[in-house]
N, C-alpha and C. Protein backbone atom coordinates (compact mmCIF):
# COMPACT_ATOMS: atom_id res chain seq x y z
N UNK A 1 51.57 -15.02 -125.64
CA UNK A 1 51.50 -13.60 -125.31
C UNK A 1 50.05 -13.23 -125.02
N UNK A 2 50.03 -12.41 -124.09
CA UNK A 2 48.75 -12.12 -123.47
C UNK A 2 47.96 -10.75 -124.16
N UNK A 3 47.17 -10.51 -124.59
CA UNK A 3 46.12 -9.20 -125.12
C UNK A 3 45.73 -8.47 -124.03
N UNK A 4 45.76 -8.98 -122.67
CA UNK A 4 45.39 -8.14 -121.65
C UNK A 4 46.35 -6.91 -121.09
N UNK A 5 45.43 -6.01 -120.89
CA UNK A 5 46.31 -4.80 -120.06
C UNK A 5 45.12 -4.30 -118.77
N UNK A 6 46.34 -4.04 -118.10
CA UNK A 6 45.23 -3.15 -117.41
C UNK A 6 44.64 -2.01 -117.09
N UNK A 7 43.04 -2.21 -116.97
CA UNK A 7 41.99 -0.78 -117.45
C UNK A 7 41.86 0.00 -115.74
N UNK A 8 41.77 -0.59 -114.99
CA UNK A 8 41.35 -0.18 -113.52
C UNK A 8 41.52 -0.60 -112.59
N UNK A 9 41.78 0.20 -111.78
CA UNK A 9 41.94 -0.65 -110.25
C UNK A 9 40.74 -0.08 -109.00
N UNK A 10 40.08 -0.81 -108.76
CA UNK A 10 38.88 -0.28 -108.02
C UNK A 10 38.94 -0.44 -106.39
N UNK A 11 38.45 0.89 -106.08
CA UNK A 11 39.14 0.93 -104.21
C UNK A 11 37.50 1.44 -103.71
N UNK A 12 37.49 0.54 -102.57
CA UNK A 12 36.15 1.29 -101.70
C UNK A 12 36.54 1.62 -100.45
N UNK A 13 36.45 2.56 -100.46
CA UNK A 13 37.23 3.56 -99.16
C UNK A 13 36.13 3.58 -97.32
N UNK A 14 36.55 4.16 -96.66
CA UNK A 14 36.26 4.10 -95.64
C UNK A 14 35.44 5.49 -94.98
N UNK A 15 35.99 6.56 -95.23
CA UNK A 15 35.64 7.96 -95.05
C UNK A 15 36.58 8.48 -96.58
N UNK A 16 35.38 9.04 -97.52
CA UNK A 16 35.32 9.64 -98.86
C UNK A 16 36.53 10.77 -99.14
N UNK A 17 35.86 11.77 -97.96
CA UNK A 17 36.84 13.21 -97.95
C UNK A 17 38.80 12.63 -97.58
N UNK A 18 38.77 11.67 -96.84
CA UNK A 18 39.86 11.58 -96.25
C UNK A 18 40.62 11.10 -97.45
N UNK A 19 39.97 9.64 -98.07
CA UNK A 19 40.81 8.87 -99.61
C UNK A 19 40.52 9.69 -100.52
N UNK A 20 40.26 11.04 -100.76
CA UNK A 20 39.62 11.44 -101.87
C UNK A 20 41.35 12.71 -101.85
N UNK A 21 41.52 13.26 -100.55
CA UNK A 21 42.65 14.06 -100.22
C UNK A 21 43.91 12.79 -100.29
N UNK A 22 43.75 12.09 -100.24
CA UNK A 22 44.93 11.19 -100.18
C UNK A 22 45.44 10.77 -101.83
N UNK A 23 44.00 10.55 -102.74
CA UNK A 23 44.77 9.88 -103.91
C UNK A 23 45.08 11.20 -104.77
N UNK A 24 44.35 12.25 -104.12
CA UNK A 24 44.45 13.44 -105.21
C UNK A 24 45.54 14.55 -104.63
N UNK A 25 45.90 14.95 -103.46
CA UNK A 25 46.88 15.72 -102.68
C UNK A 25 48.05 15.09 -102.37
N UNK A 26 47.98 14.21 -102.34
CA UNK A 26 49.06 13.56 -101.59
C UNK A 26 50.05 12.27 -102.80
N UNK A 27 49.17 11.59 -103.10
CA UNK A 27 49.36 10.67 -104.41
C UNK A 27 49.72 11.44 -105.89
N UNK A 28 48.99 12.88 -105.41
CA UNK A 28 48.99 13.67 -107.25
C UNK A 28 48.29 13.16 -108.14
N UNK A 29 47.36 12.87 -107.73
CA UNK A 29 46.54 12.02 -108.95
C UNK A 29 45.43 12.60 -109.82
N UNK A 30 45.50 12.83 -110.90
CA UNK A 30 44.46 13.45 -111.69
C UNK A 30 43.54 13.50 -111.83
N UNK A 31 42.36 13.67 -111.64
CA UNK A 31 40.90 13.61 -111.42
C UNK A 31 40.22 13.64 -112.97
N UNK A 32 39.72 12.50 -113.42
CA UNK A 32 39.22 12.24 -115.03
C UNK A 32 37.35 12.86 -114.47
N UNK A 33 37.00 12.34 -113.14
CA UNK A 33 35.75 12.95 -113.27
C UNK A 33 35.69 12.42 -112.05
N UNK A 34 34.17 12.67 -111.49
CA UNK A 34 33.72 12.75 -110.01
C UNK A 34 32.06 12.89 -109.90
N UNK A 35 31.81 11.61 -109.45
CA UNK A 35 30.04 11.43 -109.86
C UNK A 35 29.55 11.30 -108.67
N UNK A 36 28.74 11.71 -107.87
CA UNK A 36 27.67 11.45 -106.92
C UNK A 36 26.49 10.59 -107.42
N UNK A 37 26.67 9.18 -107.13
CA UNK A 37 25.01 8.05 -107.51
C UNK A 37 24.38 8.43 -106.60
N UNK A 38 23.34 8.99 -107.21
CA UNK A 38 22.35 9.28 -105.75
C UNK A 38 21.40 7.85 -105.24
N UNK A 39 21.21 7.18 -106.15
CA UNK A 39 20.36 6.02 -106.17
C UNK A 39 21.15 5.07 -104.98
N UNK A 40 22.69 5.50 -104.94
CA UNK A 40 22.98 4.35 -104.00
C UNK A 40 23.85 5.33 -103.00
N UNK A 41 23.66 6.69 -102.69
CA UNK A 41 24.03 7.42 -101.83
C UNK A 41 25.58 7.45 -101.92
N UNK A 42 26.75 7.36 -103.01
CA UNK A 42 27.96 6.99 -102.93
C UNK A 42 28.34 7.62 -104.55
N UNK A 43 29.82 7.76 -103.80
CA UNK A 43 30.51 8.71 -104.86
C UNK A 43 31.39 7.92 -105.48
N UNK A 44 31.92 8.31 -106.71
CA UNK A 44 32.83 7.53 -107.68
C UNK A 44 33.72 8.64 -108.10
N UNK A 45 34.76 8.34 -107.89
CA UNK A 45 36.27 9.64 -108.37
C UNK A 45 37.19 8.08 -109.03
N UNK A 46 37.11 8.86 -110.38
CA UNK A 46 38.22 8.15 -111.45
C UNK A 46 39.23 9.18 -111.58
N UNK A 47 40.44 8.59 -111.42
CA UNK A 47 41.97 8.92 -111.23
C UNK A 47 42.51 8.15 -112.27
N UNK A 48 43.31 9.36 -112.79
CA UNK A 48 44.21 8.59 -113.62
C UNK A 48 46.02 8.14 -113.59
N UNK A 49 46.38 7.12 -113.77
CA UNK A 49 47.27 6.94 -113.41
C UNK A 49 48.10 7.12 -115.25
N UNK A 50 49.42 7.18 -115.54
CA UNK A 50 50.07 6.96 -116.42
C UNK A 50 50.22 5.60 -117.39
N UNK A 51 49.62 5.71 -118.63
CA UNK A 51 49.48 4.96 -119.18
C UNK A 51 48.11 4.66 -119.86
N UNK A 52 47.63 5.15 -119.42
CA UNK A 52 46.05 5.07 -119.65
C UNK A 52 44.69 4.60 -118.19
N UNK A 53 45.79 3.99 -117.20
CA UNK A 53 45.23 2.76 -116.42
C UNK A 53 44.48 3.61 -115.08
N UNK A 54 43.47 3.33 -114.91
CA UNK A 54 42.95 4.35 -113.65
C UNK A 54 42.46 3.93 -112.25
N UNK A 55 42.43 4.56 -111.72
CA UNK A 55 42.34 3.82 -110.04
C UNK A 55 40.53 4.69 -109.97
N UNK A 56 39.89 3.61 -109.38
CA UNK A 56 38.27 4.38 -109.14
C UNK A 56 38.49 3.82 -107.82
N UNK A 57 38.04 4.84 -107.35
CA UNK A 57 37.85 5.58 -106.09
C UNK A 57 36.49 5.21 -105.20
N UNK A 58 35.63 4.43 -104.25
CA UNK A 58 34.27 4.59 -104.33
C UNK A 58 34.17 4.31 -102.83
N UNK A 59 33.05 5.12 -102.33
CA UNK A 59 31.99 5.44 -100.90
C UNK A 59 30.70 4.75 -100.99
N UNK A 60 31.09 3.23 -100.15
CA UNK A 60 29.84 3.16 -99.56
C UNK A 60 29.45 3.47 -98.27
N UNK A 61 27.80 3.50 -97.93
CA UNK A 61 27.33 3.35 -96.55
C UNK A 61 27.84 2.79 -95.44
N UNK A 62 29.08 2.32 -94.47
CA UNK A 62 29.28 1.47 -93.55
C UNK A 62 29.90 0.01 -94.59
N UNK A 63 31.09 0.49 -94.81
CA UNK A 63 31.63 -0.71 -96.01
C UNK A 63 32.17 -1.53 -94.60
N UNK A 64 32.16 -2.94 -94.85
CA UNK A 64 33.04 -3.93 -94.24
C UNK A 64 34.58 -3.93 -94.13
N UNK A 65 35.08 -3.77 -93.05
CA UNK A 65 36.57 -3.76 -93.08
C UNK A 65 36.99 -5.18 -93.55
N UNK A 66 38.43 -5.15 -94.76
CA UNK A 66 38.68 -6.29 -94.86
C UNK A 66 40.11 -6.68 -94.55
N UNK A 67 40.03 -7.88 -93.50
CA UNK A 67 41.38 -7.86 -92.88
C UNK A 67 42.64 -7.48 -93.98
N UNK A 68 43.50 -6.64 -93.42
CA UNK A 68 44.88 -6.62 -94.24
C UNK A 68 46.16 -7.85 -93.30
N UNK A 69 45.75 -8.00 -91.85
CA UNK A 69 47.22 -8.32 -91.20
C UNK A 69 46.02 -9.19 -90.09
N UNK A 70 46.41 -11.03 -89.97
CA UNK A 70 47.47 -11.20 -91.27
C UNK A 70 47.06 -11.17 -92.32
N UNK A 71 47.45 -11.70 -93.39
CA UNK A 71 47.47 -11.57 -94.88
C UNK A 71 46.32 -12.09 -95.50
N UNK A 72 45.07 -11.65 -95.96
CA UNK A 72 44.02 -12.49 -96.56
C UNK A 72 44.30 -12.69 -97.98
N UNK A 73 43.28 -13.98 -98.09
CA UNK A 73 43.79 -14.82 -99.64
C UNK A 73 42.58 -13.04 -100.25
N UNK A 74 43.11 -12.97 -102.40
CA UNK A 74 42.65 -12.05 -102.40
C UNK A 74 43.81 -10.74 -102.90
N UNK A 75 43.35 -9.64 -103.42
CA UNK A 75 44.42 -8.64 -103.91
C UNK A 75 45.25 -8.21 -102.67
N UNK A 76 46.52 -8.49 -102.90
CA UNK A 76 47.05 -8.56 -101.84
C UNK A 76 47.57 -6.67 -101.50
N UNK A 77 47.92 -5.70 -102.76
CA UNK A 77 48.64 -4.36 -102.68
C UNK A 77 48.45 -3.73 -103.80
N UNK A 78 48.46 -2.53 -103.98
CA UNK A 78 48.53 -2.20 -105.05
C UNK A 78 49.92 -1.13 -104.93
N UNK A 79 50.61 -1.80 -106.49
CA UNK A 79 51.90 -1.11 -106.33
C UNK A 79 52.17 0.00 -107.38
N UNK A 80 52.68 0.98 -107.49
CA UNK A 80 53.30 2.19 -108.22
C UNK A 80 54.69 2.23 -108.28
N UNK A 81 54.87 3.16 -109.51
CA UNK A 81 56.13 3.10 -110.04
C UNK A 81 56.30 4.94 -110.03
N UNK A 82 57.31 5.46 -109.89
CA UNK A 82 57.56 6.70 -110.33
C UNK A 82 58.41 7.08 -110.58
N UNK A 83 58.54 8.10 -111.72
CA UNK A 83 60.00 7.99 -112.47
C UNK A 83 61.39 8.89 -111.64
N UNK A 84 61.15 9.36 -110.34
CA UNK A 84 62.26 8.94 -109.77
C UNK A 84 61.91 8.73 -108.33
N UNK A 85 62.17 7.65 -108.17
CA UNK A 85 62.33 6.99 -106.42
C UNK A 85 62.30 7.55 -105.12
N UNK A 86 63.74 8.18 -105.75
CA UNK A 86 64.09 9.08 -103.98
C UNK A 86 63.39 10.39 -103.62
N UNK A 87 62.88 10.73 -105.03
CA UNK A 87 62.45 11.97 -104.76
C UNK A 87 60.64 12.18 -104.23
N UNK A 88 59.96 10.86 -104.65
CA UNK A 88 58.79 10.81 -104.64
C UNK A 88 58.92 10.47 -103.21
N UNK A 89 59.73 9.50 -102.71
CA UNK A 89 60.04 9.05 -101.16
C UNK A 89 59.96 10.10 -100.42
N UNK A 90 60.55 11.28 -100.20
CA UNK A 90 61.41 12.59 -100.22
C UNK A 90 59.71 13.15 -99.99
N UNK A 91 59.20 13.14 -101.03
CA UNK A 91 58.11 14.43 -101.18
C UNK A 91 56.83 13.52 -100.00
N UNK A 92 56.65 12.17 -99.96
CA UNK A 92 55.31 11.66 -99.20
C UNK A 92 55.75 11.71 -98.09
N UNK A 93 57.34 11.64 -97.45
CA UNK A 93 57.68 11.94 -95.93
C UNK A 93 57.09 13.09 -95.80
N UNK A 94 57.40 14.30 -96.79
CA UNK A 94 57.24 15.75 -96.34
C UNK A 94 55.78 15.90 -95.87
N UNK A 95 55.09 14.77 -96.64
CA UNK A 95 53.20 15.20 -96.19
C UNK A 95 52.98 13.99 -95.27
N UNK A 96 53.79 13.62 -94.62
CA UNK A 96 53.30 12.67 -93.26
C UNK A 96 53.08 11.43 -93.74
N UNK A 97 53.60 10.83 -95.11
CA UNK A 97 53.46 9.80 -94.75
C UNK A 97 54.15 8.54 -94.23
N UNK A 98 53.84 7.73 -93.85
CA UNK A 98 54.80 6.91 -93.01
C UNK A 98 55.04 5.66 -93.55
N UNK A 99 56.49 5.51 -94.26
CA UNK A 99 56.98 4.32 -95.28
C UNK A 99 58.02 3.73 -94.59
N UNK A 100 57.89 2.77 -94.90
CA UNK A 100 58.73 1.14 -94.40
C UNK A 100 59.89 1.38 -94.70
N UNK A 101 61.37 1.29 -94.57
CA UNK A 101 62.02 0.32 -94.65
C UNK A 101 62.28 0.42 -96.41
N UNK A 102 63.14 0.96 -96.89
CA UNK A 102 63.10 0.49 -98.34
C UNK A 102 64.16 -0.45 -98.31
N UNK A 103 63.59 -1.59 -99.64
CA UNK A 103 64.20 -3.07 -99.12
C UNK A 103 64.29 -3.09 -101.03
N UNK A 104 65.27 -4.07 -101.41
CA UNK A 104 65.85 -4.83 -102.41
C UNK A 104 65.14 -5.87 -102.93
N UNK A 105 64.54 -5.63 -104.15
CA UNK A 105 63.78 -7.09 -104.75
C UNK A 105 65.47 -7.95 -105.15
N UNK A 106 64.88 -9.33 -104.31
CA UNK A 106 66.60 -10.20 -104.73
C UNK A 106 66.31 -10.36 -106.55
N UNK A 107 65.06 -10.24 -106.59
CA UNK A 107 64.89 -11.13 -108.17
C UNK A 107 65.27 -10.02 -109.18
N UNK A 108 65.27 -8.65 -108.76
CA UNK A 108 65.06 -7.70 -110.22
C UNK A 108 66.11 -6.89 -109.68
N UNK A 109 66.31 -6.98 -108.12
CA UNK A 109 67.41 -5.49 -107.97
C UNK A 109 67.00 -4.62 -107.90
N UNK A 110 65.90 -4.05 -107.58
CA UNK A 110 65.34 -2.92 -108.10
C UNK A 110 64.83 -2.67 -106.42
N UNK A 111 64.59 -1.26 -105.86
CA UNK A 111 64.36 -1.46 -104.76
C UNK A 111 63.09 -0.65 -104.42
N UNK A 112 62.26 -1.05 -103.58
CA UNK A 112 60.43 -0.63 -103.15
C UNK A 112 60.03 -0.47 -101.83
N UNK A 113 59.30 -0.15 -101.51
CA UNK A 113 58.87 -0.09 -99.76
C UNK A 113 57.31 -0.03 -100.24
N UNK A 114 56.46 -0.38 -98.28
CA UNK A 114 55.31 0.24 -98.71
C UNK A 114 54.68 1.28 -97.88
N UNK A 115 53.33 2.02 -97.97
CA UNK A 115 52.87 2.46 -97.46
C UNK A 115 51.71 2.45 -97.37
N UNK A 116 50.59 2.65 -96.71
CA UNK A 116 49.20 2.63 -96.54
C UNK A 116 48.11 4.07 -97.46
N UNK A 117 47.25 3.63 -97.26
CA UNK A 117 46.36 4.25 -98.04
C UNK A 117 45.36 4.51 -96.74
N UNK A 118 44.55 5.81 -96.58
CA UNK A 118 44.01 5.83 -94.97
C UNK A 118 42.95 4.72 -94.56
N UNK A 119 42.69 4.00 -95.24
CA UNK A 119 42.11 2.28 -95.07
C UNK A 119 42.92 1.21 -94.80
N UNK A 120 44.61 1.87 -94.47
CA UNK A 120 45.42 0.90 -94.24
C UNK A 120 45.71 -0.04 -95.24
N UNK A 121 45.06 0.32 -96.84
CA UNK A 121 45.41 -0.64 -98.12
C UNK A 121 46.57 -0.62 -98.68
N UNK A 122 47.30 -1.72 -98.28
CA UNK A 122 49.25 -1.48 -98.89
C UNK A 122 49.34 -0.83 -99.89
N UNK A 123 50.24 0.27 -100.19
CA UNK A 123 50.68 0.52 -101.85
C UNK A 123 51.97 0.62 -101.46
N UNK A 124 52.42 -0.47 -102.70
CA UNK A 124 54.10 -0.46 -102.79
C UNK A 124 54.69 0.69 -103.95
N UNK A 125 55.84 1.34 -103.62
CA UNK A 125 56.27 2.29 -104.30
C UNK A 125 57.60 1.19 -104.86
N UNK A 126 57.46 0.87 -106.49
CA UNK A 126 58.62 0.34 -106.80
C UNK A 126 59.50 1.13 -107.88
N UNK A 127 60.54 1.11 -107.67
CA UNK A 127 61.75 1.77 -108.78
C UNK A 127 61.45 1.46 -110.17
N UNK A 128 61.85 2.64 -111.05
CA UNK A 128 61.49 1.86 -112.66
C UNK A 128 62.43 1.00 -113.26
């Protein structure tokens, strides 16, 4: 048995204002705090997700795009759960966003799709 959990998930975005309206308007995500480093010209927004576990948020200068398609070795998605499915589906159509295809895990039954993050970073929405 493993002692590990997880503390964070760390995202470096592309344009600040745009992922900053996306994880917090659109995602619903709670804002724990919001720092401007001036030393390195870039902002840090910690979000909290349920459970304790938080997604940081961060702006650099001219970040490197990193291929998503095809598939690089590397974190491949980051996936979410919400406690009900159809309705969270339901509410991200209503704000434009544009989701796949919801498809059947053969292994659990349980069914997920994904969608992009405005850096084009997969997030899978899976059933609880």
């Amino acid at each position: 048995m493993t002692h590990f959990r997880a503390h964070h998930v760390a995202i470096i975005c592309s344009d600040y204002a745009k992922s900053r309206d996306f994880y917090t308007r659109v995602l619903g995500l709670p804002i724990i705090r919001e720092t401007f480093r001036a030393d390195r010209q870039s902002w840090k927004l910690d979000l909290a997700l349920d459970g304790g576990v938080q997604i940081e948020l961060f702006s650099f200068l001219n970040p490197p795009l990193r291929p998503s398609h095809p598939e690089a070795a590397g974190l491949r998605h980051l996936a979410l759960t919400a406690p009900d499915f159809d309705a969270e589906l339901a509410r991200l159509s209503t704000l434009g966003v544009t989701i796949e295809p919801v498809r059947t895990d053969p292994y659990t039954g349980k069914r997920h799709t994904f969608f992009a993050d405005p850096d084009a970073l997969p997030i899978e929405l899976y059933e609880q």
